[in-house]
C-alpha atoms as a PDB file:
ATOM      1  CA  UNK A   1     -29.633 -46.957 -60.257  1.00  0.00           C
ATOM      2  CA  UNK A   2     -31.366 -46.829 -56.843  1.00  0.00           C
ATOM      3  CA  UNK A   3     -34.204 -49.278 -56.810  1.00  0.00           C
ATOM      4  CA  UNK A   4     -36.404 -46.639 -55.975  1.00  0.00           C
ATOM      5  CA  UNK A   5     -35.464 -44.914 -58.851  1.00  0.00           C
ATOM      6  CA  UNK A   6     -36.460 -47.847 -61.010  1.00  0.00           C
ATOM      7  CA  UNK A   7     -39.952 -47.814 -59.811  1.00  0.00           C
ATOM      8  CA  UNK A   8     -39.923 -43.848 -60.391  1.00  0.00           C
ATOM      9  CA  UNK A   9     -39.421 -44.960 -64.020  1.00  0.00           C
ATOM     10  CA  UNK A  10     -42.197 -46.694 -64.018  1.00  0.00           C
ATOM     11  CA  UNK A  11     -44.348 -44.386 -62.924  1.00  0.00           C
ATOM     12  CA  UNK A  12     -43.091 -41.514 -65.379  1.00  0.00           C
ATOM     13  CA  UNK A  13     -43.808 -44.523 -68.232  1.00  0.00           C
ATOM     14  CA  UNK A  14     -47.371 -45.252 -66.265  1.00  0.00           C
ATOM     15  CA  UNK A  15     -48.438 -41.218 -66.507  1.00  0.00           C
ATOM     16  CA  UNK A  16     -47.632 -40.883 -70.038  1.00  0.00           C
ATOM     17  CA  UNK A  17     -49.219 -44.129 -71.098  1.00  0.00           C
ATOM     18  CA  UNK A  18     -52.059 -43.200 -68.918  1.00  0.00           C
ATOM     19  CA  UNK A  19     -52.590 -39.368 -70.488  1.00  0.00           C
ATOM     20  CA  UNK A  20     -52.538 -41.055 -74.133  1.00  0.00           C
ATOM     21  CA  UNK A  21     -54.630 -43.784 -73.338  1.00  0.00           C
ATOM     22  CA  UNK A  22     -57.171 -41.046 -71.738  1.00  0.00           C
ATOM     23  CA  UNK A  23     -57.061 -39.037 -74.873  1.00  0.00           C
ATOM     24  CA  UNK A  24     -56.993 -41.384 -77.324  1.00  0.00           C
ATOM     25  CA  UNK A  25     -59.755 -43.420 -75.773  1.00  0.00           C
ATOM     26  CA  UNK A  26     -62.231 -40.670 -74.794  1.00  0.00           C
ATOM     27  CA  UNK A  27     -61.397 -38.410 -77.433  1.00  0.00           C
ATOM     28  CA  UNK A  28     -60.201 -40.086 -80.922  1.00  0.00           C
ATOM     29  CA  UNK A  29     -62.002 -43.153 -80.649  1.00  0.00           C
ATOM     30  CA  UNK A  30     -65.088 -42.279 -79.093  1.00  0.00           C
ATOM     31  CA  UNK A  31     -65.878 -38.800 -80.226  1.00  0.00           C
ATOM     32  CA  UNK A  32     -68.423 -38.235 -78.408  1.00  0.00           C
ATOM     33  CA  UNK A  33     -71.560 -36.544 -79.320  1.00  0.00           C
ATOM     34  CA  UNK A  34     -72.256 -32.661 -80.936  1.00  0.00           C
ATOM     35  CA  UNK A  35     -75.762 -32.460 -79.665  1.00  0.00           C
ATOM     36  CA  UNK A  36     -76.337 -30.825 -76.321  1.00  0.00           C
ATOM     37  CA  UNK A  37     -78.413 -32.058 -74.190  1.00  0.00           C
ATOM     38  CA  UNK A  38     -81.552 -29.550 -75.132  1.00  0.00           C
ATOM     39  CA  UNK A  39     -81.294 -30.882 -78.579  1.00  0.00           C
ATOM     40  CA  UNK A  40     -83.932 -34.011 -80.041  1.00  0.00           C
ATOM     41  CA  UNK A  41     -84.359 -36.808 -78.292  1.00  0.00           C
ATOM     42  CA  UNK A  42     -84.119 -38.988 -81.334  1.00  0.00           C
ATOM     43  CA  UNK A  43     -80.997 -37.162 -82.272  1.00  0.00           C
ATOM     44  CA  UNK A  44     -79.436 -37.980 -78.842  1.00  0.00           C
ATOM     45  CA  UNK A  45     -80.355 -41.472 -79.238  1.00  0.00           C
ATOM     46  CA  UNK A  46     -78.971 -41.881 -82.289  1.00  0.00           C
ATOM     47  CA  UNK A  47     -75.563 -40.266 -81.590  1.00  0.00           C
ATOM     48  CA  UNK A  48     -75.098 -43.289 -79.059  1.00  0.00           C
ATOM     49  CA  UNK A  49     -76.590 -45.976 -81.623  1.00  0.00           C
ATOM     50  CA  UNK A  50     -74.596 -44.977 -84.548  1.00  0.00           C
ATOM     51  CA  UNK A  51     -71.445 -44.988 -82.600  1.00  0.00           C
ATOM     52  CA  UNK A  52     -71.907 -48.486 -80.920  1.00  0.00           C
ATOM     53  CA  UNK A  53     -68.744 -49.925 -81.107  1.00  0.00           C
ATOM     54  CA  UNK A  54     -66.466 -46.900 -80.964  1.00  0.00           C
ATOM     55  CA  UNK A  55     -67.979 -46.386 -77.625  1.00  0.00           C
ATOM     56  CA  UNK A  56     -67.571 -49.504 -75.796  1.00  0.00           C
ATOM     57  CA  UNK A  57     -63.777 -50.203 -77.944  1.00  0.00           C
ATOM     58  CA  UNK A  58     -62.835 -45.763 -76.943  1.00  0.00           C
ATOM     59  CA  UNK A  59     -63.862 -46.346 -72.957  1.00  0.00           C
ATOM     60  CA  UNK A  60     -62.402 -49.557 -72.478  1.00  0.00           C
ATOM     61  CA  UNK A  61     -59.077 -48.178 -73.859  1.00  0.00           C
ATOM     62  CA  UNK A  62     -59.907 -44.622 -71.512  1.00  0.00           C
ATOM     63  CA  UNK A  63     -60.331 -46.813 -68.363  1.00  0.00           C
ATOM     64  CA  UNK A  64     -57.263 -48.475 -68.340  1.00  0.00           C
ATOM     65  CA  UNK A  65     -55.725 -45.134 -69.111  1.00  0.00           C
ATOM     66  CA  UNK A  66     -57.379 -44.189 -66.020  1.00  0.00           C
ATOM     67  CA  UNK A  67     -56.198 -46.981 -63.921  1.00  0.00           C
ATOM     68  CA  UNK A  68     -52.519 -46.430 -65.086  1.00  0.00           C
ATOM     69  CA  UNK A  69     -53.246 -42.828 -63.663  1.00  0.00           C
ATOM     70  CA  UNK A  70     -52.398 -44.183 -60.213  1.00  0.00           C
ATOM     71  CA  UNK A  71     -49.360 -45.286 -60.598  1.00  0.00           C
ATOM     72  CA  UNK A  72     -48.382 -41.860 -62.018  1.00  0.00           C
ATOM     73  CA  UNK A  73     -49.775 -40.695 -58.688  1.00  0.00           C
ATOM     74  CA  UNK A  74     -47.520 -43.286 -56.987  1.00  0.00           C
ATOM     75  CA  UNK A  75     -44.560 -42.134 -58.359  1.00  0.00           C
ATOM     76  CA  UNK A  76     -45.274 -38.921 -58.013  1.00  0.00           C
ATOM     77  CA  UNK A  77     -45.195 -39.201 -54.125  1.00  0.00           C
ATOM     78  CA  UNK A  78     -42.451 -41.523 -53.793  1.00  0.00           C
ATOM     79  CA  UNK A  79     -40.244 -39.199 -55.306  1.00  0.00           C
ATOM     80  CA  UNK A  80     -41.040 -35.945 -53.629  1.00  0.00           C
ATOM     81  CA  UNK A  81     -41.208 -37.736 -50.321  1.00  0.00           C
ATOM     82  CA  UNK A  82     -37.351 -37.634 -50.609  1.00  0.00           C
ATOM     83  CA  UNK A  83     -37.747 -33.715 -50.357  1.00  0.00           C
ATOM     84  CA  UNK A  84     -38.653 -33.846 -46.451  1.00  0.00           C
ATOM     85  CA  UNK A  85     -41.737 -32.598 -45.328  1.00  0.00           C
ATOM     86  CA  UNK A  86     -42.889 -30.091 -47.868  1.00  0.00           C
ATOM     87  CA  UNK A  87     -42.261 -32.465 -50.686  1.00  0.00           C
ATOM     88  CA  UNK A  88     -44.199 -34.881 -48.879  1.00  0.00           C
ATOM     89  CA  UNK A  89     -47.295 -32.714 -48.100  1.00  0.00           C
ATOM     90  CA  UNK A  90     -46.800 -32.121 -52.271  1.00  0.00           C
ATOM     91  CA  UNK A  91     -46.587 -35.775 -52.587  1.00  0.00           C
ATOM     92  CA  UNK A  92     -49.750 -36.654 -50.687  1.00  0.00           C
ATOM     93  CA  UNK A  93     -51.769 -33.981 -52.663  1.00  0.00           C
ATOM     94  CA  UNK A  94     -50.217 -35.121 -55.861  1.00  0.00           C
ATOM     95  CA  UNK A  95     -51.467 -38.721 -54.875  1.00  0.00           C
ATOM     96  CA  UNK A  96     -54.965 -38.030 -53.794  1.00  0.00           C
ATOM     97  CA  UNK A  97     -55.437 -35.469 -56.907  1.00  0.00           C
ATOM     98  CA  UNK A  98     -54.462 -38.916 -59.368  1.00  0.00           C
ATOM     99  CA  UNK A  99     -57.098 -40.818 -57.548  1.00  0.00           C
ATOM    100  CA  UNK A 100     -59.702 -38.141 -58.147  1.00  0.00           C
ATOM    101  CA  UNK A 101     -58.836 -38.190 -61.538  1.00  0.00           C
ATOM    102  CA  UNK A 102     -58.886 -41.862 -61.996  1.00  0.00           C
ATOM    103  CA  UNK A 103     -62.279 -41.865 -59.993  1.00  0.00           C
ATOM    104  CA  UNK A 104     -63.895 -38.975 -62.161  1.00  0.00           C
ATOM    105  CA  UNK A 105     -62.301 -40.792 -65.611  1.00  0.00           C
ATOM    106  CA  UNK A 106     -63.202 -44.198 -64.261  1.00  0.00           C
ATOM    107  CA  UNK A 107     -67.241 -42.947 -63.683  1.00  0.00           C
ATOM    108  CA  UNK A 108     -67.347 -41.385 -67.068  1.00  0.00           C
ATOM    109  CA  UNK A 109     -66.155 -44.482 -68.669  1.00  0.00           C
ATOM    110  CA  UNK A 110     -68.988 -46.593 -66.844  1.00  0.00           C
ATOM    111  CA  UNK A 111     -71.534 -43.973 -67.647  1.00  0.00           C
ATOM    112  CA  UNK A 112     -70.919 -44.475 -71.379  1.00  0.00           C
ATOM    113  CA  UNK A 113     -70.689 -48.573 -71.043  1.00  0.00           C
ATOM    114  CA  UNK A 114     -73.689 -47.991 -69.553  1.00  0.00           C
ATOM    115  CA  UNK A 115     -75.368 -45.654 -72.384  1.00  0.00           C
ATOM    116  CA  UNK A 116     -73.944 -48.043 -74.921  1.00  0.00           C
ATOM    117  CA  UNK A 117     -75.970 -51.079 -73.711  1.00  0.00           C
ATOM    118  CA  UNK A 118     -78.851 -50.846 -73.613  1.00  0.00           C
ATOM    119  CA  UNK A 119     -81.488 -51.007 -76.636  1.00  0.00           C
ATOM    120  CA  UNK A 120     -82.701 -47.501 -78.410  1.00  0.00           C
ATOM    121  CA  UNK A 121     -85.940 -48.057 -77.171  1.00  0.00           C
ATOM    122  CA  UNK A 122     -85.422 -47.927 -73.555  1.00  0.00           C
ATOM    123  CA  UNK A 123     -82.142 -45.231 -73.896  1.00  0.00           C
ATOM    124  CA  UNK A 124     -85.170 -42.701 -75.583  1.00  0.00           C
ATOM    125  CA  UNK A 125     -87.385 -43.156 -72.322  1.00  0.00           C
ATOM    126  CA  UNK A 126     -84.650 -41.863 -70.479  1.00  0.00           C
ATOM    127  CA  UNK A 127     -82.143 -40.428 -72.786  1.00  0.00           C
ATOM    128  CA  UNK A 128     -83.106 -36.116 -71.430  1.00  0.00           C
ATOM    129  CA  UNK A 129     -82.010 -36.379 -68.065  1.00  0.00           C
ATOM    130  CA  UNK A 130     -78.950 -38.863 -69.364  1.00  0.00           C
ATOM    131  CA  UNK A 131     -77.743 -36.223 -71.596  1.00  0.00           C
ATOM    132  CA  UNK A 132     -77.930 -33.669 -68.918  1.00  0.00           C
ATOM    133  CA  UNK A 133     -75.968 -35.869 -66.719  1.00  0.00           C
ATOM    134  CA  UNK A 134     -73.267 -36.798 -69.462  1.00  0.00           C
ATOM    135  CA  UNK A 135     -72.225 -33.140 -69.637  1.00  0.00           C
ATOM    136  CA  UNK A 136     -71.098 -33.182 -65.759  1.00  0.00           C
ATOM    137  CA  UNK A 137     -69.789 -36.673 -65.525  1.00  0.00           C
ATOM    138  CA  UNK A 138     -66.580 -36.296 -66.521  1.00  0.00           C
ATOM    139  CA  UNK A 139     -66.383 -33.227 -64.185  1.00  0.00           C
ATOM    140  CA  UNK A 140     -64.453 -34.830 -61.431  1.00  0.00           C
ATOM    141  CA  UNK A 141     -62.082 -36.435 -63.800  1.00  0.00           C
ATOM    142  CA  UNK A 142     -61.039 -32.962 -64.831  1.00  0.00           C
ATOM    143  CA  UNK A 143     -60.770 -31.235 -61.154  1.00  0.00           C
ATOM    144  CA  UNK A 144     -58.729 -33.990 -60.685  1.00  0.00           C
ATOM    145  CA  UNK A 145     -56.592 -33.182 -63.724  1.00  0.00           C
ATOM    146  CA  UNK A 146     -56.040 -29.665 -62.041  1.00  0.00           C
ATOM    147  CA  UNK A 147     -55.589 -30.453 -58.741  1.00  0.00           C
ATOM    148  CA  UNK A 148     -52.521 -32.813 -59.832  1.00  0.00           C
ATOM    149  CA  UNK A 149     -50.908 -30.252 -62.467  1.00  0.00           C
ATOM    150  CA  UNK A 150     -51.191 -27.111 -59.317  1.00  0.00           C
ATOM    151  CA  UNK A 151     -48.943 -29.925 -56.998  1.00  0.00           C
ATOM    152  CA  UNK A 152     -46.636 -30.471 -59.535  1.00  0.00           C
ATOM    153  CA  UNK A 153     -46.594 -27.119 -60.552  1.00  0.00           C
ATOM    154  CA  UNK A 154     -46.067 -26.009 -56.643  1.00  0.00           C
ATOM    155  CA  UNK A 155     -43.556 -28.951 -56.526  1.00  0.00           C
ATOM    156  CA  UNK A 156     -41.898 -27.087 -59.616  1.00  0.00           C
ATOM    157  CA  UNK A 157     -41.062 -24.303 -57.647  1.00  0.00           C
ATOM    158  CA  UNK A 158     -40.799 -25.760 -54.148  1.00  0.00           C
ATOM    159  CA  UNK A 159     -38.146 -28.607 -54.808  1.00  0.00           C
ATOM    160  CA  UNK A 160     -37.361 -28.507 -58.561  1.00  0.00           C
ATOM    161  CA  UNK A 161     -39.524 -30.968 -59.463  1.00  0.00           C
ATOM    162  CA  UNK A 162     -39.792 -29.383 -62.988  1.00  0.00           C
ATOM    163  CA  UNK A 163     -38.211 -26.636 -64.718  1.00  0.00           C
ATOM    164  CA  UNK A 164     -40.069 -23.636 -63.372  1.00  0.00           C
ATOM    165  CA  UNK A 165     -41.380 -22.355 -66.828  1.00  0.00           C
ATOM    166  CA  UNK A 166     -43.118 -25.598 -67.335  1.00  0.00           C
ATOM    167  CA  UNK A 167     -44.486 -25.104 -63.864  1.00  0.00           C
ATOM    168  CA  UNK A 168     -45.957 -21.383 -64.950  1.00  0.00           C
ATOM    169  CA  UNK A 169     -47.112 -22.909 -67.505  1.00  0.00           C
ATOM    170  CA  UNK A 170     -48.874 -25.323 -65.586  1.00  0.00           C
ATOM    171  CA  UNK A 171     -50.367 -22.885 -62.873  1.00  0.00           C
ATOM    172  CA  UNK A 172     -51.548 -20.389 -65.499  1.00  0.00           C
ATOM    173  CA  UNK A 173     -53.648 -23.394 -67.491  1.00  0.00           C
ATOM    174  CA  UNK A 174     -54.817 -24.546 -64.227  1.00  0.00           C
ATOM    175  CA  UNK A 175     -56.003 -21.298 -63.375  1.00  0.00           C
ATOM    176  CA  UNK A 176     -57.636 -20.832 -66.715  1.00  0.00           C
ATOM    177  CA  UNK A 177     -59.806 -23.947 -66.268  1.00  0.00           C
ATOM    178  CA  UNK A 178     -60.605 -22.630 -63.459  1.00  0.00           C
ATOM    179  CA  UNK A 179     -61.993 -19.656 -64.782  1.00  0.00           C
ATOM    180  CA  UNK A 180     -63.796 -21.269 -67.802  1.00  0.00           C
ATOM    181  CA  UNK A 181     -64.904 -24.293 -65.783  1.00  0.00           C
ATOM    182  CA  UNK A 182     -68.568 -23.038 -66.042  1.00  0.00           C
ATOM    183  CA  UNK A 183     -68.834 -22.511 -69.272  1.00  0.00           C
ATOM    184  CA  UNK A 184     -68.469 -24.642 -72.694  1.00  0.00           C
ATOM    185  CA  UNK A 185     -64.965 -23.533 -73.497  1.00  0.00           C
ATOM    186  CA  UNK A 186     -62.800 -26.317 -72.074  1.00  0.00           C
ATOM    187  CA  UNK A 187     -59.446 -25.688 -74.039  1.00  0.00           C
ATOM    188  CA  UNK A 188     -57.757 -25.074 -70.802  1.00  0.00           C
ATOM    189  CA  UNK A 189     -58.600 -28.166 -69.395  1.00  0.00           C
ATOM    190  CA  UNK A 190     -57.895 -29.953 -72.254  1.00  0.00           C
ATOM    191  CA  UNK A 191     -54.258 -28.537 -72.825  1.00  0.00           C
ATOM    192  CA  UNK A 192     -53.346 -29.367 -69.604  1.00  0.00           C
ATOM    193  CA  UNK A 193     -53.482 -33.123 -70.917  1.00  0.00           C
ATOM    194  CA  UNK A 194     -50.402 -32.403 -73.270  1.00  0.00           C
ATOM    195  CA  UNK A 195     -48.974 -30.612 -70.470  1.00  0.00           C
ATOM    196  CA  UNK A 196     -48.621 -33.812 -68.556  1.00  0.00           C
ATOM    197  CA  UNK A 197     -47.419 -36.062 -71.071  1.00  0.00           C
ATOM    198  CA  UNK A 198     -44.217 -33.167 -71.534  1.00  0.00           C
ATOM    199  CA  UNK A 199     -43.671 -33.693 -67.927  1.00  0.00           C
ATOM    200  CA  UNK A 200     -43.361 -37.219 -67.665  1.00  0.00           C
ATOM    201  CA  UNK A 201     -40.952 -37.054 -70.516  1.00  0.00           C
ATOM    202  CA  UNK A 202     -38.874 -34.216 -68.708  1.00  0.00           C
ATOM    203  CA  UNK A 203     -39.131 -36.860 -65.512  1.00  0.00           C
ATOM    204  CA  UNK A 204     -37.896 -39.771 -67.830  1.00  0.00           C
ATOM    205  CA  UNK A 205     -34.994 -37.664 -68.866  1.00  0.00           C
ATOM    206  CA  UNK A 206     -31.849 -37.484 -66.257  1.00  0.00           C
ATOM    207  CA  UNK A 207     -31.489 -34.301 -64.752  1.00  0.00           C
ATOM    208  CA  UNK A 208     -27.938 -34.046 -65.804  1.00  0.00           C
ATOM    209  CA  UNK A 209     -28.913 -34.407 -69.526  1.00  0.00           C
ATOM    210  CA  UNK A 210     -31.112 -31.496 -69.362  1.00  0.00           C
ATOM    211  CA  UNK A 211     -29.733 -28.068 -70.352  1.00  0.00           C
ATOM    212  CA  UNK A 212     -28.950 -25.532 -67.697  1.00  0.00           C
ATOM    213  CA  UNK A 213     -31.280 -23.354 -68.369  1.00  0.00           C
ATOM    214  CA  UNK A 214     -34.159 -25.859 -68.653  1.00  0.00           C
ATOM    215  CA  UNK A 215     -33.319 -27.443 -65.267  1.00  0.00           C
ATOM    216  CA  UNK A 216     -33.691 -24.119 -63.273  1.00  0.00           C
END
């Protein structure tokens, strides 16, 4: 095995750790709240309060999610760099999309740290425009998320990177964020979280164990 390869590996291990960590962390252990932000104050506050501990424990466990997110990105342009210029121009846009997602999870982790520490009292004086705030966030964490499953969808089709259904399948959930991106249904976005973690699996498997037909 070439050492590049090796660090490839890594990288495929790095992604999937980093899109479980992201989920688990942002998602399972700290929920979140279900009031928007028009809804009371008090019931705002308390939504952060209650969940204390499952905030600061859920974003710590997100963030270094988010920091393994780079070495995804890493990975990602090391190995399509070997496909001469086109898979390099993929590369670099494969890169800088990881970053934005990192950046975007990485802010939305330090907005809740920040939410969770400081007393109810002085979270109510400000806790409106916080909520408003919280809803947009995480927004460049997810633009990131689409602008890194379009290059390896285009790096599908381009140089193989991935069977090419998985890359439809990757184009037609990016485009479906898209679409949805201004309103409350964020499914799309969400889904293409598993997406990712099937990928790096499909890059941790040799390309000579795959089936024909799932390596076209």
């Amino acid at each position: 095995m070439r050492r590049s390869d090796h660090v490839e590996r890594i990288g495929w291990w790095c992604g999937l750790a980093a899109v479980l960590l992201i989920g688990a962390g942002f998602f399972a252990i700290d929920e979140g709240g279900t009031t928007g932000p028009e809804g009371p104050p008090e019931m705002l506050v308390y939504e952060i309060t209650r969940s204390h501990g499952r905030i600061i424990m859920g974003t710590l466990v997100g963030m270094v999610g988010a920091l393994l997110v780079i070495w995804f990105g890493s990975a990602l342009r090391i190995r399509l760099a070997r496909e001469g210029d086109a898979g390099l121009l993929i590369g670099l846009a494969a890169f800088g999309s990881s970053v934005v997602m990192s950046a975007g999870a990485l802010a939305h982790g330090s907005f809740r740290l920040a939410q969770a520490s400081v007393g109810a009292g002085t979270l109510a004086e400000a806790i409106r425009p916080l909520a408003i705030i919280e809803t947009h966030v995480s927004d460049m964490h997810w633009w990131g998320t689409i602008g890194l499953v379009l290059a390896i969808s285009v790096a599908g089709f381009a140089v193989r990177l991935i069977p090419k259904a998985m890359a439809a399948v990757g184009m037609l959930l990016s485009v479906a964020a898209v679409a949805l991106s201004t309103t409350s249904h964020g499914a799309a976005a969400v889904a293409l979280q598993p997406w990712l973690m099937v990928v790096c699996v499909l890059l941790l498997v040799p390309r000579a164990a795959l089936p024909a037909s799932a390596a076209s």
